[in-house]
Protein backbone atom coordinates (compact mmCIF):
# COMPACT_ATOMS: atom_id res chain seq x y z
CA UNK A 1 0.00 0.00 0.00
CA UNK A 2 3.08 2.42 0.70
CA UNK A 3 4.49 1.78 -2.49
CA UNK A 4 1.09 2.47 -4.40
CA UNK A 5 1.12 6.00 -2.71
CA UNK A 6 4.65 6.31 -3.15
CA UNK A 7 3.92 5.69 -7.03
CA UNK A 8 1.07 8.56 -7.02
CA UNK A 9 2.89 11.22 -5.24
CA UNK A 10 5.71 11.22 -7.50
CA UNK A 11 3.19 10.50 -10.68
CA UNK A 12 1.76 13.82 -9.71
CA UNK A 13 4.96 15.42 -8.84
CA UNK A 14 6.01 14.76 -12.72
CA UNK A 15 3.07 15.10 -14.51
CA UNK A 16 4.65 16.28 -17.68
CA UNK A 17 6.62 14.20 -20.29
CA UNK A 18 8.50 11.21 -20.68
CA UNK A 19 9.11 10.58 -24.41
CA UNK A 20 9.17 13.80 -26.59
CA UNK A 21 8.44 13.60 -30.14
CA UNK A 22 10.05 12.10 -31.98
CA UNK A 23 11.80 9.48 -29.99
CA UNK A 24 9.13 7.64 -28.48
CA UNK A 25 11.28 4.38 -29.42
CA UNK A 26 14.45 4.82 -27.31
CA UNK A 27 13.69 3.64 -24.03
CA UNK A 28 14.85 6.87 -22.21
CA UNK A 29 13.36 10.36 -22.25
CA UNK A 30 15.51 11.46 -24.96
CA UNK A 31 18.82 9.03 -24.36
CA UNK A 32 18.72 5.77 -25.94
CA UNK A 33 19.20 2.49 -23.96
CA UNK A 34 21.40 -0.56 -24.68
CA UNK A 35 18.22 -2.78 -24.29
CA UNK A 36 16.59 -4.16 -27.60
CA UNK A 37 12.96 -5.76 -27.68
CA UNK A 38 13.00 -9.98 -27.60
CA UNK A 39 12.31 -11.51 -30.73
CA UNK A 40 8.92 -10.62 -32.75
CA UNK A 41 7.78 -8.62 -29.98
CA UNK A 42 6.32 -5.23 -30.87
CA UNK A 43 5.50 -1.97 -29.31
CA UNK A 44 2.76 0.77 -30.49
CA UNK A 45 3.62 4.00 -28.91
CA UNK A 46 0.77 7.22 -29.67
CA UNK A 47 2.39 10.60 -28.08
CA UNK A 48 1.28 14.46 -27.86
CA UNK A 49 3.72 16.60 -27.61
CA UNK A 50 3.10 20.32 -26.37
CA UNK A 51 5.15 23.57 -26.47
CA UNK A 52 5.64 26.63 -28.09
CA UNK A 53 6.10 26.68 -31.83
CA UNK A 54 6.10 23.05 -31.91
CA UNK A 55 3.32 23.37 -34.83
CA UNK A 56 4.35 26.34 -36.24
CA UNK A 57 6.27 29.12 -35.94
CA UNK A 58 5.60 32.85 -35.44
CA UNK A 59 7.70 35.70 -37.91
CA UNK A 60 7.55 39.18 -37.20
CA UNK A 61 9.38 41.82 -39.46
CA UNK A 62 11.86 43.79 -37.97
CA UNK A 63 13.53 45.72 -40.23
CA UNK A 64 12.35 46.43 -44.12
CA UNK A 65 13.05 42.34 -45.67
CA UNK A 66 14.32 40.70 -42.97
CA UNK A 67 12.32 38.28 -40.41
CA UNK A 68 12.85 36.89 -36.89
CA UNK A 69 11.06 34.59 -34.79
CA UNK A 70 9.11 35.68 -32.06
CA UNK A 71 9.54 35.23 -28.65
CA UNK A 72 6.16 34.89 -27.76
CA UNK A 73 5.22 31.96 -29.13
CA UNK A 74 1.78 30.22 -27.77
CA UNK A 75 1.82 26.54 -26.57
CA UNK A 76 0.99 24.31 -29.35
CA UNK A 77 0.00 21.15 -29.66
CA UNK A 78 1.17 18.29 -32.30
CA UNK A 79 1.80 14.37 -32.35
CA UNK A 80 3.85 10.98 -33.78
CA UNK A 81 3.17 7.54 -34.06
CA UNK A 82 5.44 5.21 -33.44
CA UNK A 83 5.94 1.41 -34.31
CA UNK A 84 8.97 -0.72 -33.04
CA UNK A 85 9.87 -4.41 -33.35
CA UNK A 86 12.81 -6.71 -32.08
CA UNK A 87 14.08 -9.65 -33.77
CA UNK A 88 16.67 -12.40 -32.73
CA UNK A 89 17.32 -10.45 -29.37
CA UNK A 90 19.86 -8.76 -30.78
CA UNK A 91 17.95 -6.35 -33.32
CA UNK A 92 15.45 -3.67 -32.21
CA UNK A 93 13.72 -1.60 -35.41
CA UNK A 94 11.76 1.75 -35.37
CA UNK A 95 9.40 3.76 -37.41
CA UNK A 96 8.72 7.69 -36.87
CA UNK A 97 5.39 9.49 -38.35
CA UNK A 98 5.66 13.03 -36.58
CA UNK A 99 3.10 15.94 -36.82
CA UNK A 100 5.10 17.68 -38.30
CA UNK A 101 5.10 15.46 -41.57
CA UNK A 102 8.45 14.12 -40.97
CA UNK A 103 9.19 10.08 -41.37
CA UNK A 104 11.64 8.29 -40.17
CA UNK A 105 13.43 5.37 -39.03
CA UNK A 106 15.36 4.61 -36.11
CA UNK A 107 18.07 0.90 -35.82
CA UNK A 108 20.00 -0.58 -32.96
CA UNK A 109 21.78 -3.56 -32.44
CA UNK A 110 23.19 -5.33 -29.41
CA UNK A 111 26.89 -6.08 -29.20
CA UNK A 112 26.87 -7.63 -25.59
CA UNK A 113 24.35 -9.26 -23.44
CA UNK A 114 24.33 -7.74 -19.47
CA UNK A 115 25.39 -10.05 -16.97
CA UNK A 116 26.30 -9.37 -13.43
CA UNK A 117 29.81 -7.55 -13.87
CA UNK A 118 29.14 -6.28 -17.12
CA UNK A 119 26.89 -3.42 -18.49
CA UNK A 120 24.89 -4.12 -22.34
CA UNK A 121 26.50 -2.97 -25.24
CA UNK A 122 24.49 -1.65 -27.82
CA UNK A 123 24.77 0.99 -31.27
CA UNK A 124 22.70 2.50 -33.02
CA UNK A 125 21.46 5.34 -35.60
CA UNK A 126 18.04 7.56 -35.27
CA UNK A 127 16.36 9.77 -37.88
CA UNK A 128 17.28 7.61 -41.32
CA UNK A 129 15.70 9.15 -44.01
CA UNK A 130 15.00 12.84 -41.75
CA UNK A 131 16.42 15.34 -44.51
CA UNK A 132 17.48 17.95 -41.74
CA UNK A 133 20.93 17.25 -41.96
CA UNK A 134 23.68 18.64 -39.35
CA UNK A 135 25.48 20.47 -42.35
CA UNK A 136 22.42 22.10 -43.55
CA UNK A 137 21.68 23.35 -39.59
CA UNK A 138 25.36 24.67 -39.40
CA UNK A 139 25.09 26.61 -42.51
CA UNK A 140 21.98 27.76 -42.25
CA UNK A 141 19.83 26.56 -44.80
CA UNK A 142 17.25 24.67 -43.35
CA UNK A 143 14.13 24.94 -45.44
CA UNK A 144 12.03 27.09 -42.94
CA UNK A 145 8.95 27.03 -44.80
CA UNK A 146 8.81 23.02 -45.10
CA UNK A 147 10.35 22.47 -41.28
CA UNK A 148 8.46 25.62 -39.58
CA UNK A 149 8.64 24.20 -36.20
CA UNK A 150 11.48 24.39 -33.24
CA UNK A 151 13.94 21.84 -31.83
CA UNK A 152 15.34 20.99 -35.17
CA UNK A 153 18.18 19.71 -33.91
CA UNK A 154 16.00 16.72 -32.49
CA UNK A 155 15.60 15.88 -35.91
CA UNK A 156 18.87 15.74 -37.38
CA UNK A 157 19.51 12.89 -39.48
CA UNK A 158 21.78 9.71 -39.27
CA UNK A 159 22.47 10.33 -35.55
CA UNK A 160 24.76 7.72 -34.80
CA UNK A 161 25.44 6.64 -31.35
CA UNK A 162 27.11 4.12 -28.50
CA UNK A 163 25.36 3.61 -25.62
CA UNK A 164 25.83 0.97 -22.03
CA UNK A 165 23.23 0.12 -19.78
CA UNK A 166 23.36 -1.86 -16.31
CA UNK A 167 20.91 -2.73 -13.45
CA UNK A 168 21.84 -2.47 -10.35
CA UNK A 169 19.74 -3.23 -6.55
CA UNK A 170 19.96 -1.35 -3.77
CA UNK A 171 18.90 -2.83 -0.14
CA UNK A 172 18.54 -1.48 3.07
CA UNK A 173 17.54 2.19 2.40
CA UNK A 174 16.15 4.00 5.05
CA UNK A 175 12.92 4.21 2.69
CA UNK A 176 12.99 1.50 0.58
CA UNK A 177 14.04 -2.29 1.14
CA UNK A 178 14.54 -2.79 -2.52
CA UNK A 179 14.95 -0.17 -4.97
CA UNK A 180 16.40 -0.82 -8.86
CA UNK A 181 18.07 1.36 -10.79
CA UNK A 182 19.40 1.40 -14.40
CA UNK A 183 22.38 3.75 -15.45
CA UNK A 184 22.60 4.63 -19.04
CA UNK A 185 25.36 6.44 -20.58
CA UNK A 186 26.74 6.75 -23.95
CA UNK A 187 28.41 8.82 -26.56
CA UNK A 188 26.53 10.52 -29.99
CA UNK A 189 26.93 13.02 -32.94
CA UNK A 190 24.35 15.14 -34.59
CA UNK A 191 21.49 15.46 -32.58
CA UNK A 192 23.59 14.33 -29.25
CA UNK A 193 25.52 17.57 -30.07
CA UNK A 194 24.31 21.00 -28.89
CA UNK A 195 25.01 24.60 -29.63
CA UNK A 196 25.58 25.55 -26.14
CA UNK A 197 28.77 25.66 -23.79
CA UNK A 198 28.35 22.78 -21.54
CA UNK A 199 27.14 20.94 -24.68
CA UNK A 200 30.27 21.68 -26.67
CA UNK A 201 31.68 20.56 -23.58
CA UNK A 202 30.35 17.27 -23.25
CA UNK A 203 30.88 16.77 -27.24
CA UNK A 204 28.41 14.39 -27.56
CA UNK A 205 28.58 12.53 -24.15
CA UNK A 206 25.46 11.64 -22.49
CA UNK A 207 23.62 10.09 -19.76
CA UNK A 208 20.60 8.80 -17.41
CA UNK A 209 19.76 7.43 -14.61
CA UNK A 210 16.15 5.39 -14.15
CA UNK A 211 14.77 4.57 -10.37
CA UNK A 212 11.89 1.92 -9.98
CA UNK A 213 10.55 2.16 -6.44
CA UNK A 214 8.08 -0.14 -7.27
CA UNK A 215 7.68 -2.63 -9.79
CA UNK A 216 5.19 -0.95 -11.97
CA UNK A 217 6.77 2.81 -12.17
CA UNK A 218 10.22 4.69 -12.58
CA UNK A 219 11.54 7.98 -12.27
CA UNK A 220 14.05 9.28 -15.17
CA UNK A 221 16.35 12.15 -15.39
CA UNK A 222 18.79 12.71 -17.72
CA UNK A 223 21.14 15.01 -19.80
CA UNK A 224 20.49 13.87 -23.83
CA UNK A 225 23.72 15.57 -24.96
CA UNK A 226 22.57 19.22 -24.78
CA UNK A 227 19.95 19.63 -21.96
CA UNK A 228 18.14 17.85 -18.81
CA UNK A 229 14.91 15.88 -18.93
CA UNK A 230 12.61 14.71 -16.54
CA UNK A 231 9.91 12.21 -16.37
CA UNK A 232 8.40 9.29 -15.32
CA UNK A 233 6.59 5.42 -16.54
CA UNK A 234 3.73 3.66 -15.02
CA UNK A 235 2.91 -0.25 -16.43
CA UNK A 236 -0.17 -1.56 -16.25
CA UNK A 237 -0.05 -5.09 -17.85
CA UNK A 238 0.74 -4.37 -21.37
CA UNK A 239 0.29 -0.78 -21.36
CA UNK A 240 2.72 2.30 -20.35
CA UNK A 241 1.86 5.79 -19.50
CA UNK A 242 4.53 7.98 -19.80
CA UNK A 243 4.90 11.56 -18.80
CA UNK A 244 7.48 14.41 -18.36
CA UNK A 245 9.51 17.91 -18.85
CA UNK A 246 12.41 17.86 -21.15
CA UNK A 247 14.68 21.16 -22.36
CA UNK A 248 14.66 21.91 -18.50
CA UNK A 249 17.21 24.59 -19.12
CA UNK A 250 15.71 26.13 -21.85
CA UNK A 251 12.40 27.28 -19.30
CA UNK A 252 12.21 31.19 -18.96
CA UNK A 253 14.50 31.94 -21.96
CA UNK A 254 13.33 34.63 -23.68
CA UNK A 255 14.76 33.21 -27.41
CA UNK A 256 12.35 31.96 -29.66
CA UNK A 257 10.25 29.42 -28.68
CA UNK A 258 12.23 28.69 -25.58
CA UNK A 259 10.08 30.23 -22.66
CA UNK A 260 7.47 28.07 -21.82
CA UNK A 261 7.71 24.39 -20.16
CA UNK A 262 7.82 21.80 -22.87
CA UNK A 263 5.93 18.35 -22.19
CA UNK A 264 4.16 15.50 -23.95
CA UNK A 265 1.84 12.48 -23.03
CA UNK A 266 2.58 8.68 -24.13
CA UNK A 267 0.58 5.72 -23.94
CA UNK A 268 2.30 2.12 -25.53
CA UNK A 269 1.17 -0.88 -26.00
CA UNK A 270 3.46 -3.94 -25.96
CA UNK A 271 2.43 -6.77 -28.85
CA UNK A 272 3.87 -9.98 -27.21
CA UNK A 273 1.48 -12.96 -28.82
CA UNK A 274 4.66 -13.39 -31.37
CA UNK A 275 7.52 -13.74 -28.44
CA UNK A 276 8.25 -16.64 -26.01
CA UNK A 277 8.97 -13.28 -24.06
CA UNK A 278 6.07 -11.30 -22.42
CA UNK A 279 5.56 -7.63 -21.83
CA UNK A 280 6.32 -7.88 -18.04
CA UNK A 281 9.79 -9.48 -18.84
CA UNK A 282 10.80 -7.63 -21.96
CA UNK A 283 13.91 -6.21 -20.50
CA UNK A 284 14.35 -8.55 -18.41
CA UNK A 285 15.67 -11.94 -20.16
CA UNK A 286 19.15 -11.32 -19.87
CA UNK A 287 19.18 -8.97 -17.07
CA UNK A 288 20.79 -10.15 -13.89
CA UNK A 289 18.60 -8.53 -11.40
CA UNK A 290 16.01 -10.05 -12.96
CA UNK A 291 16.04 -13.10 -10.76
CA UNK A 292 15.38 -10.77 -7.87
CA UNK A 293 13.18 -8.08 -9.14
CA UNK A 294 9.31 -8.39 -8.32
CA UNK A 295 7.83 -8.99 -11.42
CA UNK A 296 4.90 -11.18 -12.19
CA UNK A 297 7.35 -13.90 -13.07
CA UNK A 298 9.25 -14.05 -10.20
CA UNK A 299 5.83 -13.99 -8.49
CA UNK A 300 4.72 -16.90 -10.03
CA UNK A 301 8.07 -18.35 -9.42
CA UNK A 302 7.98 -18.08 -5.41
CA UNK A 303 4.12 -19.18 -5.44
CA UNK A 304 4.97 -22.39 -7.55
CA UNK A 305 7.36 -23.19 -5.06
CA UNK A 306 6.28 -22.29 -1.83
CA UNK A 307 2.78 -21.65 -2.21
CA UNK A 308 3.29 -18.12 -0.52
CA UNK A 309 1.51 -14.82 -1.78
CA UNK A 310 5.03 -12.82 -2.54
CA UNK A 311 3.85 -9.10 -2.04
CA UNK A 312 7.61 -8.43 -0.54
CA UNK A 313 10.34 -8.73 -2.73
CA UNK A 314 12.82 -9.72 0.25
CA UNK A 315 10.09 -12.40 1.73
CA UNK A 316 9.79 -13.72 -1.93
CA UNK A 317 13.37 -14.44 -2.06
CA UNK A 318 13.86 -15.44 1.23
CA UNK A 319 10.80 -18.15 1.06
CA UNK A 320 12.75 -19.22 -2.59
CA UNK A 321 15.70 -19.83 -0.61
CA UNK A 322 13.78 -21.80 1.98
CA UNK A 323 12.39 -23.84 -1.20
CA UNK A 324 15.66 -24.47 -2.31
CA UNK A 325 16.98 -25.62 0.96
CA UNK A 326 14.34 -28.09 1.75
CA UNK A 327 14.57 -29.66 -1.67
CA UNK A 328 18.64 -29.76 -1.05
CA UNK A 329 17.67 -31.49 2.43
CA UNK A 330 15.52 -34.51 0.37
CA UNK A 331 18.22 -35.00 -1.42
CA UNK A 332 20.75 -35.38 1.38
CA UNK A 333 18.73 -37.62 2.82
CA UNK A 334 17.84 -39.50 0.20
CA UNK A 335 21.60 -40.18 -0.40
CA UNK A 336 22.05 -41.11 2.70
CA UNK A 337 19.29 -43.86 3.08
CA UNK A 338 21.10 -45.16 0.02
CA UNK A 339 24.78 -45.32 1.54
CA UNK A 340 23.12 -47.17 4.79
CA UNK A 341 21.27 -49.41 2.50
């Protein structure tokens, strides 16, 4: 019961974004993971995406020809679609139909599998086929009147990237017996790469960390390269909600399009009829804290074998370990009938 109003608080702490548009596919806010989907399992992601200018954008003339973007650009409102599919556990592919009437494609591929000393090992490329290309952004010749929207540079095409993801448990918090958490960082060019001094600092680097306090919710922040993001998940069976703030640092500028909190809402749905893998355990085949995490199948797991509910996490080991130990005890003295005998 603590954990379900631990869940809501911070749900309604971070209403906002998790996913922004376009990279509803990724696993992070904005940061790709090293995870891929299991084999022939899909995911259907539908997002909205508010902010300003994020339909359109607002010109006023200053001088006799020339044109500059407003600053006071209204909250607008736009959308993607998103389809992804895994294949051979190693593969993860995505498609990208934004509001903006932008399509694209997004690939990754898993070099190494996690295991307990060693993080995954995934790359990757987003935006194939986007024709915003870094060049064209440096030099300044965008097509304005085809791409009349902000955050262009969340667009820009063949992004390549590196990224490494482990899981990790923590025990005996003052608040929390069992808390996961995933660490994700990696290195990126083009749309990894910002404009602004700590981004030319980090040169691509990038980064986030993910907190589940409860089985069925996390808690992500993050710096994508170029700025923070905030947000958080909640899973209900096959579904996730998603929710959260990104650009943090951007808020209360007074460039164009950069004043007002940007946000977006995303509800996915996880296709597993196809996979030997289902949506509870998608990340969770070759991840080592997997064996101890409180899913449905470990669940299942401790009640096959002890016959105990398993609402705790440490009780559901512990009573597993009790399983194991009795069975170990037959055994014994089954062995030991026979060397009387």
């Amino acid at each position: 019961m603590k954990g379900r109003i631990f869940s809501v608080i911070v749900l309604v702490l971070a209403a906002g974004v998790l996913q922004a548009v376009p990279f509803t596919c990724l696993g992070g806010i904005k940061v790709p993971t090293a995870y891929v989907l299991p084999h022939l399992m899909a995911e259907f992601s539908a997002v909205s995406y508010f902010g300003p200018g994020v339909d359109e954008l607002t010109y006023v003339t200053v001088y006799d020809n020339d044109f500059v973007i407003t600053d006071e650009q209204d909250l607008q409102f736009t959308y993607a679609g998103v389809f992804n599919f895994g294949l051979f556990n190693r593969v993860e592919l995505g498609a990208v139909y934004t509001g903006n009437e932008m399509f694209m494609l997004n690939a990754k591929a898993q070099i190494l599998y996690e295991s307990e000393t060693l993080p995954a090992l995934s790359v990757g490329m987003d935006n194939l086929f986007s024709d915003i290309t870094q060049k064209d952004q440096d030099d300044g010749e965008v097509d304005l009147e085809k791409h009349n929207f902000t955050d262009l540079d969340d667009y820009t095409a063949n992004s390549i990237y590196v990224v490494l993801s482990k899981s990790t448990v923590l025990r005996g918090l003052p608040f929390s017996n069992y808390l996961e958490t995933v660490l994700h960082i990696g290195f990126g060019q083009n749309r990894f790469e910002g404009n602004a001094e700590l981004s030319k600092q980090l040169g691509g680097l990038f980064g986030a960390v993910e907190i589940k306090p409860v089985p069925y919710m996390s808690v992500i922040a993050e710096m994508d390269g170029y700025n923070v993001n905030f947000g958080a998940n909640f899973m209900y069976k096959n579904f996730e909600f998603r929710g959260g703030i990104y650009r943090i640092e951007e808020i209360g500028r007074s460039e164009a399009g950069r004043d007002k909190v940007k946000f977006a809402l995303n509800v996915r749905y996880t296709l597993d009829y196809f996979s030997e893998i289902k949506a509870a355990g998608k990340y969770a085949q070759f991840n080592p804290t997997a064996e101890i995490r409180p899913d449905q199948r470990r669940r299942a797991e401790v009640r096959r074998e002890t016959g105990a509910a398993g609402e705790n996490p440490l009780l559901e080991e512990l009573e597993a370990i009790r399983a194991r130990r009795r069975q170990a005890e037959e055994e014994l003295d089954e062995i030991r009938r026979v060397l009387e005998d």
